[in-house]
PDB file of N, CA and C in Angstrom:
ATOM      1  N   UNK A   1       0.835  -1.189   0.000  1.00  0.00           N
ATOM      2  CA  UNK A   1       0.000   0.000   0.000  1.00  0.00           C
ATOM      3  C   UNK A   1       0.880   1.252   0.000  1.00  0.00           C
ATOM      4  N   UNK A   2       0.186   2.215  -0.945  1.00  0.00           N
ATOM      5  CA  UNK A   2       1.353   3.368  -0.832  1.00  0.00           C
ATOM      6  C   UNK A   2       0.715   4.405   0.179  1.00  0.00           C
ATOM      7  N   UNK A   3       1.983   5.078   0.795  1.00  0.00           N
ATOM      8  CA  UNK A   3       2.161   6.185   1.812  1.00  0.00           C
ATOM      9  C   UNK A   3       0.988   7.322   1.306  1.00  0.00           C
ATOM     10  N   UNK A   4       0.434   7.798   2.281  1.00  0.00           N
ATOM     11  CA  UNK A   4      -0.666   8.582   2.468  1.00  0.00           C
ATOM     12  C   UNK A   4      -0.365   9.889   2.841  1.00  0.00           C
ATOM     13  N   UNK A   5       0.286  10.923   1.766  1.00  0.00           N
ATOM     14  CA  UNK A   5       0.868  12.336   2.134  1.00  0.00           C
ATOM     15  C   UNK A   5       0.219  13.180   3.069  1.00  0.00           C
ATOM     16  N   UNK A   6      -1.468  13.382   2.096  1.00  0.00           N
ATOM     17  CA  UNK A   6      -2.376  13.759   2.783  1.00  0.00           C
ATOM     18  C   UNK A   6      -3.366  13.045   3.647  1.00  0.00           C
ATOM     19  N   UNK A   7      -3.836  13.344   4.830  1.00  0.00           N
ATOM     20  CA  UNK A   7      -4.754  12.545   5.513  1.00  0.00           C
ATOM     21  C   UNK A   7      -5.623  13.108   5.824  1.00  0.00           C
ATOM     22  N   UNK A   8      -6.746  12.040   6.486  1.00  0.00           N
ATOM     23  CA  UNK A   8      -7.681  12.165   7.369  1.00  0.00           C
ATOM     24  C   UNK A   8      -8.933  13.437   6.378  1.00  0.00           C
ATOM     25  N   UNK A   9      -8.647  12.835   4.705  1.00  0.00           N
ATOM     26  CA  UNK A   9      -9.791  13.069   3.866  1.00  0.00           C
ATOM     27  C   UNK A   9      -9.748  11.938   2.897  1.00  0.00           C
ATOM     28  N   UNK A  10     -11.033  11.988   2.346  1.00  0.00           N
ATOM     29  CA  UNK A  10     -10.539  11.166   1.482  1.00  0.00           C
ATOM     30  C   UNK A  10      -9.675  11.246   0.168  1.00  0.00           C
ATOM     31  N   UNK A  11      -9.282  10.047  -0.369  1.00  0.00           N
ATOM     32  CA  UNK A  11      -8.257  10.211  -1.638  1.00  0.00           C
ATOM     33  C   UNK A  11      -9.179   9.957  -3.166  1.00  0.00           C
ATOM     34  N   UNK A  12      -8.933  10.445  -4.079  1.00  0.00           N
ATOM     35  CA  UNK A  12     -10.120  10.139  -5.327  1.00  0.00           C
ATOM     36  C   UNK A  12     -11.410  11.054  -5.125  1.00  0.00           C
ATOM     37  N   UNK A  13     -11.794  11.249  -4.575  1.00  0.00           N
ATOM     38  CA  UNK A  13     -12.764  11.906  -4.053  1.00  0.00           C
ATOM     39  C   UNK A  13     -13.513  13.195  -4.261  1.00  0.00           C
ATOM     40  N   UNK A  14     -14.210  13.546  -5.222  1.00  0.00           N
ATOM     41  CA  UNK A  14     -14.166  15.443  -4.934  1.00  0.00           C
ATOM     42  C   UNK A  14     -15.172  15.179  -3.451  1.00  0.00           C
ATOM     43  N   UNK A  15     -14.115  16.835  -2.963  1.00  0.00           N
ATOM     44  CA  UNK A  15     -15.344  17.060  -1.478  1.00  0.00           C
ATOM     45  C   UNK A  15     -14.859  18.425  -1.662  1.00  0.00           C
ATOM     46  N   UNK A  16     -16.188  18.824  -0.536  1.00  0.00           N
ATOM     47  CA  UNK A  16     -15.712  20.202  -0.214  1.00  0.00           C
ATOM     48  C   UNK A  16     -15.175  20.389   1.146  1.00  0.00           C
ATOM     49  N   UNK A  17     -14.209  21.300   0.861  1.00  0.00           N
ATOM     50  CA  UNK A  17     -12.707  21.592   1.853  1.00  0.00           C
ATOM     51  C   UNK A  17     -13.862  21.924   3.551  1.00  0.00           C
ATOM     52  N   UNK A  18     -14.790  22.673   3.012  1.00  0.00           N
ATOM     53  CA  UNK A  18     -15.223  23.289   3.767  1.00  0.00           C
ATOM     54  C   UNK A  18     -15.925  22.187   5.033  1.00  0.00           C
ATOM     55  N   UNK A  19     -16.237  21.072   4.179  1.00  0.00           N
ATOM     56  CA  UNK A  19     -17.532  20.164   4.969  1.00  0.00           C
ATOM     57  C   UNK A  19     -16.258  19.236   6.043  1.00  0.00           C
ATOM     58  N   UNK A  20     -15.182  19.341   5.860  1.00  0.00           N
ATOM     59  CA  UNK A  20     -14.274  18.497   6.294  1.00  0.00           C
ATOM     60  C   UNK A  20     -13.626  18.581   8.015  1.00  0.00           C
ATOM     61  N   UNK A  21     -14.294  19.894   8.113  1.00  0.00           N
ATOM     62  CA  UNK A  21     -14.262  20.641   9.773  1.00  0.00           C
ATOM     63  C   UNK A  21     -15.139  21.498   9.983  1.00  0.00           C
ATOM     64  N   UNK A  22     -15.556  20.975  11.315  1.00  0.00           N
ATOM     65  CA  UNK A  22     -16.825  21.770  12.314  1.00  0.00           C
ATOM     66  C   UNK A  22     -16.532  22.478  13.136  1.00  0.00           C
ATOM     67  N   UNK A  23     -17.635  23.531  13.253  1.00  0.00           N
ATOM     68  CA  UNK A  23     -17.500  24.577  14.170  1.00  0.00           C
ATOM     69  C   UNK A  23     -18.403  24.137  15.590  1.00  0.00           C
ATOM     70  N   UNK A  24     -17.643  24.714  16.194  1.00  0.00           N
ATOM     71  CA  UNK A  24     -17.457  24.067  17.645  1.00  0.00           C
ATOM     72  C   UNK A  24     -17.886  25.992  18.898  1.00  0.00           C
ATOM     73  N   UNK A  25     -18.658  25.411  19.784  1.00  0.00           N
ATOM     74  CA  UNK A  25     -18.727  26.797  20.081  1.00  0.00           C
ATOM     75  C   UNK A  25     -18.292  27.670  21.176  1.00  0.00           C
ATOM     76  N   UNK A  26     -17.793  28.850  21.016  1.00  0.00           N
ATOM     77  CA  UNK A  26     -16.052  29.283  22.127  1.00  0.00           C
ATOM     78  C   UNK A  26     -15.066  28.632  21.352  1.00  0.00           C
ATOM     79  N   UNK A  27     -14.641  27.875  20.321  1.00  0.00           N
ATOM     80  CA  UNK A  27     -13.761  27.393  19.776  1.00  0.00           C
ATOM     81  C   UNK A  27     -12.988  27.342  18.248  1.00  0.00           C
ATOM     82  N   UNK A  28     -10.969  27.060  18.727  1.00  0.00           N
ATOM     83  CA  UNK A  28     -10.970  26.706  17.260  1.00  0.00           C
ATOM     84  C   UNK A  28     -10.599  25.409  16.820  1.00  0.00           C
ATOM     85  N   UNK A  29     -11.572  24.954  15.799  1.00  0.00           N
ATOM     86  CA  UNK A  29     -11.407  23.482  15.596  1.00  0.00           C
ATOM     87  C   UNK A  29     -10.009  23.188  14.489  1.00  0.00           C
ATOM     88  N   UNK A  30      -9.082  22.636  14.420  1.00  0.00           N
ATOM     89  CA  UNK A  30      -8.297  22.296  13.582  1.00  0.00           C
ATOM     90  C   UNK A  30      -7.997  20.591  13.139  1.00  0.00           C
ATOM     91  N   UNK A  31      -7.339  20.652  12.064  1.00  0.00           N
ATOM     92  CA  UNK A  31      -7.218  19.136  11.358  1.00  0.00           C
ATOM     93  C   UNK A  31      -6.040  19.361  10.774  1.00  0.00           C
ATOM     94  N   UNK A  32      -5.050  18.521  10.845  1.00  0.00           N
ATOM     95  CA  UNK A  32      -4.039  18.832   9.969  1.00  0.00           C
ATOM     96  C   UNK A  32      -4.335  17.989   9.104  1.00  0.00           C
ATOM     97  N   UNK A  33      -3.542  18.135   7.874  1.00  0.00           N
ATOM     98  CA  UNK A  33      -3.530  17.065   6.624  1.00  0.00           C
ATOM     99  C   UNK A  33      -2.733  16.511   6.411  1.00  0.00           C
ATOM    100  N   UNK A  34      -1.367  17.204   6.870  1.00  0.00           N
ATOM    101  CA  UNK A  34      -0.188  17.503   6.166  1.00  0.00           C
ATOM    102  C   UNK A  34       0.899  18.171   6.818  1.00  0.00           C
ATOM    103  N   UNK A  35       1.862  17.683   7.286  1.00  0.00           N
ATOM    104  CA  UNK A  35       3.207  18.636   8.133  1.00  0.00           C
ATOM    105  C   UNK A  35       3.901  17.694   8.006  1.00  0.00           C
ATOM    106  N   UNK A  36       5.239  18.201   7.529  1.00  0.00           N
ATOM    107  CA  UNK A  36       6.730  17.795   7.290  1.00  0.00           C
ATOM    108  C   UNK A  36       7.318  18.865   7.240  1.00  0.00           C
ATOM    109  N   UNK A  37       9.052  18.862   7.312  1.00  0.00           N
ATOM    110  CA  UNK A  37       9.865  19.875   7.623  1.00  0.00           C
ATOM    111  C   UNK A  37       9.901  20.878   6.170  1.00  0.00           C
ATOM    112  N   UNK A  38       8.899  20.177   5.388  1.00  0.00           N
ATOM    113  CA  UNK A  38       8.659  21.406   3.691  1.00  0.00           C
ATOM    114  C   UNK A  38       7.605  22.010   3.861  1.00  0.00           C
ATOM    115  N   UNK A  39       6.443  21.507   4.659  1.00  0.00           N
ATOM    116  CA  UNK A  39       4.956  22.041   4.422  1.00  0.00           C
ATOM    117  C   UNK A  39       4.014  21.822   5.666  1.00  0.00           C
ATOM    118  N   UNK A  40       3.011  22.691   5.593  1.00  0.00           N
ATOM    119  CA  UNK A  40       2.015  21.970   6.681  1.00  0.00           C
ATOM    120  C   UNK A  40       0.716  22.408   5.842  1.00  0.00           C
ATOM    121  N   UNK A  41      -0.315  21.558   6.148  1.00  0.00           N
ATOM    122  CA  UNK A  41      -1.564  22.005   5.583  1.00  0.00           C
ATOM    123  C   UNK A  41      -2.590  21.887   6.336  1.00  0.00           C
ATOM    124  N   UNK A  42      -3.310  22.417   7.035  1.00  0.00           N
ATOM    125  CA  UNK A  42      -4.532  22.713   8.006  1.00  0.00           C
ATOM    126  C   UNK A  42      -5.715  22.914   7.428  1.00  0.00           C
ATOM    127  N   UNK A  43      -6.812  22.429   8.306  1.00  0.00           N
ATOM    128  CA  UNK A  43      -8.201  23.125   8.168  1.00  0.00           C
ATOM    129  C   UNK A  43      -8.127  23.813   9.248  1.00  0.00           C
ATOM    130  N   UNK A  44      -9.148  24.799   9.173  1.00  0.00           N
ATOM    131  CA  UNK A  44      -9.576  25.460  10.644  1.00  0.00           C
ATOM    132  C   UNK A  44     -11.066  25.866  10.710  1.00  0.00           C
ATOM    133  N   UNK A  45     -12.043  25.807  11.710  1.00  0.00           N
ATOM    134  CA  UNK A  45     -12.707  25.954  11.801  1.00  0.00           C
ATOM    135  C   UNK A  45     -13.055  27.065  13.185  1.00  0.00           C
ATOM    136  N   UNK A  46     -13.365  27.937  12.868  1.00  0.00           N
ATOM    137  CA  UNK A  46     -13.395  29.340  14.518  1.00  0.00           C
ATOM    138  C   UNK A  46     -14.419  29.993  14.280  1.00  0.00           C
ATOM    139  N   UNK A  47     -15.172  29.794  15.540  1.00  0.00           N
ATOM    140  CA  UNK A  47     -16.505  30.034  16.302  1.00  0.00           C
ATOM    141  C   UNK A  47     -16.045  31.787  15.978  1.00  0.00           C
ATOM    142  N   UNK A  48     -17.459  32.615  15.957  1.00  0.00           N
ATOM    143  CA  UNK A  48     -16.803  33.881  16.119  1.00  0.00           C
ATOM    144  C   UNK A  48     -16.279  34.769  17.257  1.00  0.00           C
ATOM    145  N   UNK A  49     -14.947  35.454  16.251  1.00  0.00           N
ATOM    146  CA  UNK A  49     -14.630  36.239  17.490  1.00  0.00           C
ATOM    147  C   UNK A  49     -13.151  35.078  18.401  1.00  0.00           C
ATOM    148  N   UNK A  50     -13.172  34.186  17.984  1.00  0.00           N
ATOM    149  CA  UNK A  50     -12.099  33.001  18.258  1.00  0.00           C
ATOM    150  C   UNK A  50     -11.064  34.075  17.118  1.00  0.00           C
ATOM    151  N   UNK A  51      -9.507  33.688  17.725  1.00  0.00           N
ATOM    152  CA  UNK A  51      -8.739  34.122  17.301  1.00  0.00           C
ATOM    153  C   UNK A  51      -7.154  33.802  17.618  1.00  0.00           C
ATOM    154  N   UNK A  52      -6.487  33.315  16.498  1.00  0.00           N
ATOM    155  CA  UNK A  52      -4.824  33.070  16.678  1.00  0.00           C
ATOM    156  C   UNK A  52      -3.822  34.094  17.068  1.00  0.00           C
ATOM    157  N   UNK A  53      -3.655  34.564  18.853  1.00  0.00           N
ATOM    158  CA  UNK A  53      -3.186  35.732  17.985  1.00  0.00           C
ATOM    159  C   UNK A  53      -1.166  36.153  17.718  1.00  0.00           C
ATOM    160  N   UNK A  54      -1.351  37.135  17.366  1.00  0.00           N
ATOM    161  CA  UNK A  54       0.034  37.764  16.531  1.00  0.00           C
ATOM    162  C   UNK A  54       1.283  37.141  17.035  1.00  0.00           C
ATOM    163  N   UNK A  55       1.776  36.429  15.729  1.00  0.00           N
ATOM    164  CA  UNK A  55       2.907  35.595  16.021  1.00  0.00           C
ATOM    165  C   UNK A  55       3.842  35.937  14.679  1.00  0.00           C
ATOM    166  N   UNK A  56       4.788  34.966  14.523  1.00  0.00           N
ATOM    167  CA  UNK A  56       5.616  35.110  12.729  1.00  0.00           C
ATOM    168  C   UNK A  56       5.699  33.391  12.856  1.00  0.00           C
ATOM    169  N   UNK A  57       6.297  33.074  11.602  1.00  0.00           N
ATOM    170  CA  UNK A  57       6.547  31.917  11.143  1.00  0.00           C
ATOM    171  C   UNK A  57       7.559  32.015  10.427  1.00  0.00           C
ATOM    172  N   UNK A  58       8.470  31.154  10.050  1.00  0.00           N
ATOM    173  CA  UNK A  58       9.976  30.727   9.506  1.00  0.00           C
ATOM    174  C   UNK A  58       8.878  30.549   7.612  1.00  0.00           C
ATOM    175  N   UNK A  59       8.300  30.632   7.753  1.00  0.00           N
ATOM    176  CA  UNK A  59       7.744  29.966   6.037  1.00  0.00           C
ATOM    177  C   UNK A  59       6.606  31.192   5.468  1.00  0.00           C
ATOM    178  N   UNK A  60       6.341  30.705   4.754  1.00  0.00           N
ATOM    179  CA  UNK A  60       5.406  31.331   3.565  1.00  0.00           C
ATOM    180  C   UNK A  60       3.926  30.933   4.158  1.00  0.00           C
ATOM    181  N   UNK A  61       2.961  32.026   4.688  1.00  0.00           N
ATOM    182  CA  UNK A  61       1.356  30.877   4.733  1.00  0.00           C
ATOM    183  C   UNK A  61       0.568  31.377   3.912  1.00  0.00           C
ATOM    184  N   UNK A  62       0.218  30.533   2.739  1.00  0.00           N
ATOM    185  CA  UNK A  62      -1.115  31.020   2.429  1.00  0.00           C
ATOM    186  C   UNK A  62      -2.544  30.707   3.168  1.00  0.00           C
ATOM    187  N   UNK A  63      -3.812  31.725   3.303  1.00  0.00           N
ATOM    188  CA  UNK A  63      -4.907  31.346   3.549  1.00  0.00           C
ATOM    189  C   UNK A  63      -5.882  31.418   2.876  1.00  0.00           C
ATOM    190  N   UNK A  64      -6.151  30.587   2.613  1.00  0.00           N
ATOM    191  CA  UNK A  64      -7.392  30.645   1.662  1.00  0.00           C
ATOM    192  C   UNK A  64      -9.372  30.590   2.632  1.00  0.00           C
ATOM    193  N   UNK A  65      -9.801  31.221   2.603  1.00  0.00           N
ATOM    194  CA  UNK A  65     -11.236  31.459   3.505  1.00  0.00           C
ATOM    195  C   UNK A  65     -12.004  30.188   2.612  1.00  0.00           C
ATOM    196  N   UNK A  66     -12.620  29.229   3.468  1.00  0.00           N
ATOM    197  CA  UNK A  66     -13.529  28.467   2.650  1.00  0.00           C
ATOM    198  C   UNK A  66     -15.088  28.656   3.197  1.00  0.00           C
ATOM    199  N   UNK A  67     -14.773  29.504   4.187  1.00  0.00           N
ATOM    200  CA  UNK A  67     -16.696  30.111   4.302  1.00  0.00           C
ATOM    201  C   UNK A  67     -16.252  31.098   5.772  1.00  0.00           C
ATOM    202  N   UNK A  68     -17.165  31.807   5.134  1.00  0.00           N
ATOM    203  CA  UNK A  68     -17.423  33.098   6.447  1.00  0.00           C
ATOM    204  C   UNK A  68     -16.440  34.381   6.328  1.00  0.00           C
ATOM    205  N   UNK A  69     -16.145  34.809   6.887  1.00  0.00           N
ATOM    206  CA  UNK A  69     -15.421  36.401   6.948  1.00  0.00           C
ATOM    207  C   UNK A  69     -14.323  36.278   8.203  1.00  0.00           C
ATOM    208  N   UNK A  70     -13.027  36.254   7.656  1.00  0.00           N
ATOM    209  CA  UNK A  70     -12.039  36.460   8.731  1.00  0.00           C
ATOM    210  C   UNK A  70     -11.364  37.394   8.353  1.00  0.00           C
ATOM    211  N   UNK A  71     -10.478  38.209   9.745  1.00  0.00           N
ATOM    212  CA  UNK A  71      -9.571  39.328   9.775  1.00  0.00           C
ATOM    213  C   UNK A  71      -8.271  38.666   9.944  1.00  0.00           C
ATOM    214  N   UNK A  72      -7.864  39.328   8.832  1.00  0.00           N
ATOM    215  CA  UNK A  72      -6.303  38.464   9.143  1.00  0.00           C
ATOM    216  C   UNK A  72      -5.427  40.025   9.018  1.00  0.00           C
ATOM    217  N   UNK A  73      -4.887  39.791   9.501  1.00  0.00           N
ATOM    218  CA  UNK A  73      -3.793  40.891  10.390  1.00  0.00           C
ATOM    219  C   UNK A  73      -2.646  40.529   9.630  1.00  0.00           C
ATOM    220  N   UNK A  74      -1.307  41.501   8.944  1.00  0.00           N
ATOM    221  CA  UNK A  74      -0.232  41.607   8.438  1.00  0.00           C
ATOM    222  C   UNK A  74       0.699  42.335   8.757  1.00  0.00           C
ATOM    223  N   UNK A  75       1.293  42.356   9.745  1.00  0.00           N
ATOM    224  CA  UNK A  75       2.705  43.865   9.387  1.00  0.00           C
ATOM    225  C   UNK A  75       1.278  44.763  10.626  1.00  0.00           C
ATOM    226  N   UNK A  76       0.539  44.322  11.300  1.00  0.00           N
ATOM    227  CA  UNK A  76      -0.182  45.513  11.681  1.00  0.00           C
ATOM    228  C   UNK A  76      -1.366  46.067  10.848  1.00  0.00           C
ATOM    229  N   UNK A  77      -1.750  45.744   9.478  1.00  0.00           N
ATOM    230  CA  UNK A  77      -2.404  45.900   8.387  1.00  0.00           C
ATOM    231  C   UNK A  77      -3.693  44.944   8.502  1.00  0.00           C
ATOM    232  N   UNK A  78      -4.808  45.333   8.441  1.00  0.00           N
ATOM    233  CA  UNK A  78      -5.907  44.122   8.740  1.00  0.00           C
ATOM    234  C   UNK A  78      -6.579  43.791   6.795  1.00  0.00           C
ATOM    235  N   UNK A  79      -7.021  42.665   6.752  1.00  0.00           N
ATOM    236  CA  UNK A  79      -7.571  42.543   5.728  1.00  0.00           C
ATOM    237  C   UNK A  79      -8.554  41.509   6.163  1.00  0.00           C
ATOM    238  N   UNK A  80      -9.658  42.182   5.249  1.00  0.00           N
ATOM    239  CA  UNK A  80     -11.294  41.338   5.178  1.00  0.00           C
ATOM    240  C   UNK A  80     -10.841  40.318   4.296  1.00  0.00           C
ATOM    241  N   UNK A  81     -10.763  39.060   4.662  1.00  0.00           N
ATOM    242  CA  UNK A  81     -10.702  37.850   3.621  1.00  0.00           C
ATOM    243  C   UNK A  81     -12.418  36.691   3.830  1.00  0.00           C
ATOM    244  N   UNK A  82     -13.457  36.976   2.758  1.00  0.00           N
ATOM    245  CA  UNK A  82     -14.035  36.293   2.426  1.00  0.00           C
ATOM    246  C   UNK A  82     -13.824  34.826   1.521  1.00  0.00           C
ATOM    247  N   UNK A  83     -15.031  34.336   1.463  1.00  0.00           N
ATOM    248  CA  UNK A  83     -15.619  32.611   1.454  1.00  0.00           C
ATOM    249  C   UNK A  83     -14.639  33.089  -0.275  1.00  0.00           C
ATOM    250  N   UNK A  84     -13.502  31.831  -0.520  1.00  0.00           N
ATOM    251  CA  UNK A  84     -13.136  32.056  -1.685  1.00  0.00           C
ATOM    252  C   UNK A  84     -11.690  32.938  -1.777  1.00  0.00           C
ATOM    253  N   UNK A  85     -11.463  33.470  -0.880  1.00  0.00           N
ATOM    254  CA  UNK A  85     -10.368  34.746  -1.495  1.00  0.00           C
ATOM    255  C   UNK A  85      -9.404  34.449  -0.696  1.00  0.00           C
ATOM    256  N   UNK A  86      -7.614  34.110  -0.791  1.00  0.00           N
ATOM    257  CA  UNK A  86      -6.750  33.633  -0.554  1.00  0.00           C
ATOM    258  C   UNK A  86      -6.022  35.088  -0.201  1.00  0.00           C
ATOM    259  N   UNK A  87      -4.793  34.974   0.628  1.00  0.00           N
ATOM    260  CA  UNK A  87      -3.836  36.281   1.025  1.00  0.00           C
ATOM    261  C   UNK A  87      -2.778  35.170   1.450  1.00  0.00           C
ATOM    262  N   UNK A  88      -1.379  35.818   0.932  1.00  0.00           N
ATOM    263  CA  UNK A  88       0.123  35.240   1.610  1.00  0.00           C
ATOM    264  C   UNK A  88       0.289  36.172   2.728  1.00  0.00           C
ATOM    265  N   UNK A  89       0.524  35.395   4.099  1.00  0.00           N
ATOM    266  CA  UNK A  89       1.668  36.055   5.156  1.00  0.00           C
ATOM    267  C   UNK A  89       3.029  35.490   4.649  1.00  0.00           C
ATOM    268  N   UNK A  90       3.408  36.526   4.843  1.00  0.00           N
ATOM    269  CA  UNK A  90       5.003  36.504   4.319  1.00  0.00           C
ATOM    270  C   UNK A  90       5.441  36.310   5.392  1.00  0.00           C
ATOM    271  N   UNK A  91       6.643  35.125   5.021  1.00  0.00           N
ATOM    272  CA  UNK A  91       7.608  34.602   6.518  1.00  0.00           C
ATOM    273  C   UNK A  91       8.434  35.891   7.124  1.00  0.00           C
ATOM    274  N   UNK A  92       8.340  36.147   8.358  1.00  0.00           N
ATOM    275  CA  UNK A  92       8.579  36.349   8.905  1.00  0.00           C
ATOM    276  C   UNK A  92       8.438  37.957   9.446  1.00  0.00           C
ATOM    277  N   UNK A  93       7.101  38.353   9.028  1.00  0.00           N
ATOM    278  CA  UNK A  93       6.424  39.340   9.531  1.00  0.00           C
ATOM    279  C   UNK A  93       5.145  39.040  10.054  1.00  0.00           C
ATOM    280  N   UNK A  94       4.833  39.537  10.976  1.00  0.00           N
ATOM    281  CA  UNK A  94       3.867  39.037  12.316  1.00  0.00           C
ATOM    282  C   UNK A  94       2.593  38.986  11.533  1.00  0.00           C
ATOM    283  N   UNK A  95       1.955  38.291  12.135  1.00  0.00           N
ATOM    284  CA  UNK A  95       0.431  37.861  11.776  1.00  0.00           C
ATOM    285  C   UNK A  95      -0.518  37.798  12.771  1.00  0.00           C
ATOM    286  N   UNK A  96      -1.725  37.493  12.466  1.00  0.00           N
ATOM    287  CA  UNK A  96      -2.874  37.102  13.293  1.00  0.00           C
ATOM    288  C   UNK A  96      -4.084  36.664  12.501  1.00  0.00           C
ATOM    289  N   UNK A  97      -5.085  36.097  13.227  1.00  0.00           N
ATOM    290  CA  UNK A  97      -6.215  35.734  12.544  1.00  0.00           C
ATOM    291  C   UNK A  97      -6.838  35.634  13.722  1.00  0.00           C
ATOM    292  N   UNK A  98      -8.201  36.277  12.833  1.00  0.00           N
ATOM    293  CA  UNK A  98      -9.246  36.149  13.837  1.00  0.00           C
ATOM    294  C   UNK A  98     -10.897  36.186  12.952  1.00  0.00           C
ATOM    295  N   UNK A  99     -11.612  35.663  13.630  1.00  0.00           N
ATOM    296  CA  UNK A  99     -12.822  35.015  12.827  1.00  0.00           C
ATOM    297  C   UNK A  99     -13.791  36.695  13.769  1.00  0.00           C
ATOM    298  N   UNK A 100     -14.107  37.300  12.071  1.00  0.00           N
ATOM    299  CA  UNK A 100     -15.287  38.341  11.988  1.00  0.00           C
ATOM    300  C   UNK A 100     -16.833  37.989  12.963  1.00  0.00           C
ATOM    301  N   UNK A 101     -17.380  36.272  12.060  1.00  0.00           N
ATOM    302  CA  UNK A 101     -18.393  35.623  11.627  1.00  0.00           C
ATOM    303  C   UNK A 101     -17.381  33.816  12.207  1.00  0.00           C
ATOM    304  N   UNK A 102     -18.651  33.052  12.281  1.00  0.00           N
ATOM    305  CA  UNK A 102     -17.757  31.845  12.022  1.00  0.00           C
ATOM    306  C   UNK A 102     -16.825  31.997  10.319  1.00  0.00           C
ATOM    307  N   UNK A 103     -15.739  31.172  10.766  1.00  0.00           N
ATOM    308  CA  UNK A 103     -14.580  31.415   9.529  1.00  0.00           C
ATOM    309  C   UNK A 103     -13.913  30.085   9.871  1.00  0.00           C
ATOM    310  N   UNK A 104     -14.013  29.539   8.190  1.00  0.00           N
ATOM    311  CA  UNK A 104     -13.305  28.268   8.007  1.00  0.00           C
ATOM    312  C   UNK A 104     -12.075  29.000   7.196  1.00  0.00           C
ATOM    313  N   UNK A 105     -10.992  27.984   6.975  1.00  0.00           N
ATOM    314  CA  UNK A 105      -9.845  28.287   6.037  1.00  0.00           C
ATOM    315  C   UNK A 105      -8.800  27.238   5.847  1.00  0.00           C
ATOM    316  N   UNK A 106      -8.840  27.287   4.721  1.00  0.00           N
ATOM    317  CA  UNK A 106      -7.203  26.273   4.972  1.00  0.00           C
ATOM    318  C   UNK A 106      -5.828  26.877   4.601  1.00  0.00           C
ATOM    319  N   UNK A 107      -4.963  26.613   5.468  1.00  0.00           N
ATOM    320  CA  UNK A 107      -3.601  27.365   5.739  1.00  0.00           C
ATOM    321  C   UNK A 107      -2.436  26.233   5.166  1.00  0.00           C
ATOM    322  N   UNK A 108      -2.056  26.866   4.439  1.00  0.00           N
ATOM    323  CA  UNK A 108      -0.825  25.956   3.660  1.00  0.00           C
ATOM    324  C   UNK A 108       0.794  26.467   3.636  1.00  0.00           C
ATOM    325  N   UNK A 109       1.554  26.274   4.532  1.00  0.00           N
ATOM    326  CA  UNK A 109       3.184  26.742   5.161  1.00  0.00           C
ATOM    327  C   UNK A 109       3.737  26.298   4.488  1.00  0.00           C
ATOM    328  N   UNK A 110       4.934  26.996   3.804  1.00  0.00           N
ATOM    329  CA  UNK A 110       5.921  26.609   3.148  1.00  0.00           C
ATOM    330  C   UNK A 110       7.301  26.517   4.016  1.00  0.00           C
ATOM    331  N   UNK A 111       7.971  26.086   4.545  1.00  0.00           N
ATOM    332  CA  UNK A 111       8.589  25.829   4.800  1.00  0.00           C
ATOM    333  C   UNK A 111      10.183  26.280   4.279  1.00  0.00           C
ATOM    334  N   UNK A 112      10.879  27.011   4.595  1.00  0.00           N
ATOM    335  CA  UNK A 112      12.662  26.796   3.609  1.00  0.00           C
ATOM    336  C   UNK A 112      13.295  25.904   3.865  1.00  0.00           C
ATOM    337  N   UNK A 113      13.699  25.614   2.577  1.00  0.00           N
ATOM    338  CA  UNK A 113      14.308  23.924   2.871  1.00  0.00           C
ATOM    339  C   UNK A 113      15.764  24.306   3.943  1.00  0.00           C
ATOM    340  N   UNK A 114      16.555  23.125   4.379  1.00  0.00           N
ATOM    341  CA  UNK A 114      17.011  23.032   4.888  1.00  0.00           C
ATOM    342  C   UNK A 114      18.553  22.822   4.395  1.00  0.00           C
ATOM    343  N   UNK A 115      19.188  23.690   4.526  1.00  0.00           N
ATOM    344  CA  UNK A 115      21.099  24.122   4.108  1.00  0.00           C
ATOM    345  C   UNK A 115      21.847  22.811   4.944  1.00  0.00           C
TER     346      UNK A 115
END
């Protein structure tokens, strides 16, 4: 049987990203898919008003919103990211996220390889 990069969805499959994590209430629900020392790939699911807050990361994150309205924070800079619309945090300038509305998303880290 071959190795299973991504998990804990199915493989072959169309689904939606969105149906794959629940919102939970006071809470943020997460799933990973995916983490190795190149990448990580998350769902998230946050009750409103739930919020990650301001940190940096060694990598690249994209977020992509798969339902609801979140504030994602850049450099101090806030941006409205709706159901559909993706934004890069750039490694190693501070971030945050925080859910407007309930807010799903999936977050995909790039990682720099390793010298």
């Amino acid at each position: 049987m071959q190795e299973k990069y991504i998990k804990h969805i199915s493989h072959e499959t169309a689904l939606q990203l969105a149906d794959q994590v629940s919102y939970s209430a006071g809470q943020i629900v997460s799933m990973t898919l995916s983490q190795n020392k190149a990448v990580s790939l998350t769902l998230f699911a946050f009750d409103k008003g739930e919020e990650i807050s301001t940190h940096a990361s060694h990598g690249d994150a994209l977020v992509t919103a798969l339902d609801g309205l979140g504030e994602i924070t850049i450099g101090g800079k806030q941006h409205l990211l709706k159901t559909g619309e993706s934004i890069v945090m750039p490694a190693g300038i501070a971030h945050a996220v925080k859910a407007a509305e309930q807010f799903k998303m999936l977050l995909l880290v790039i990682f720099p390889a390793e010298k």
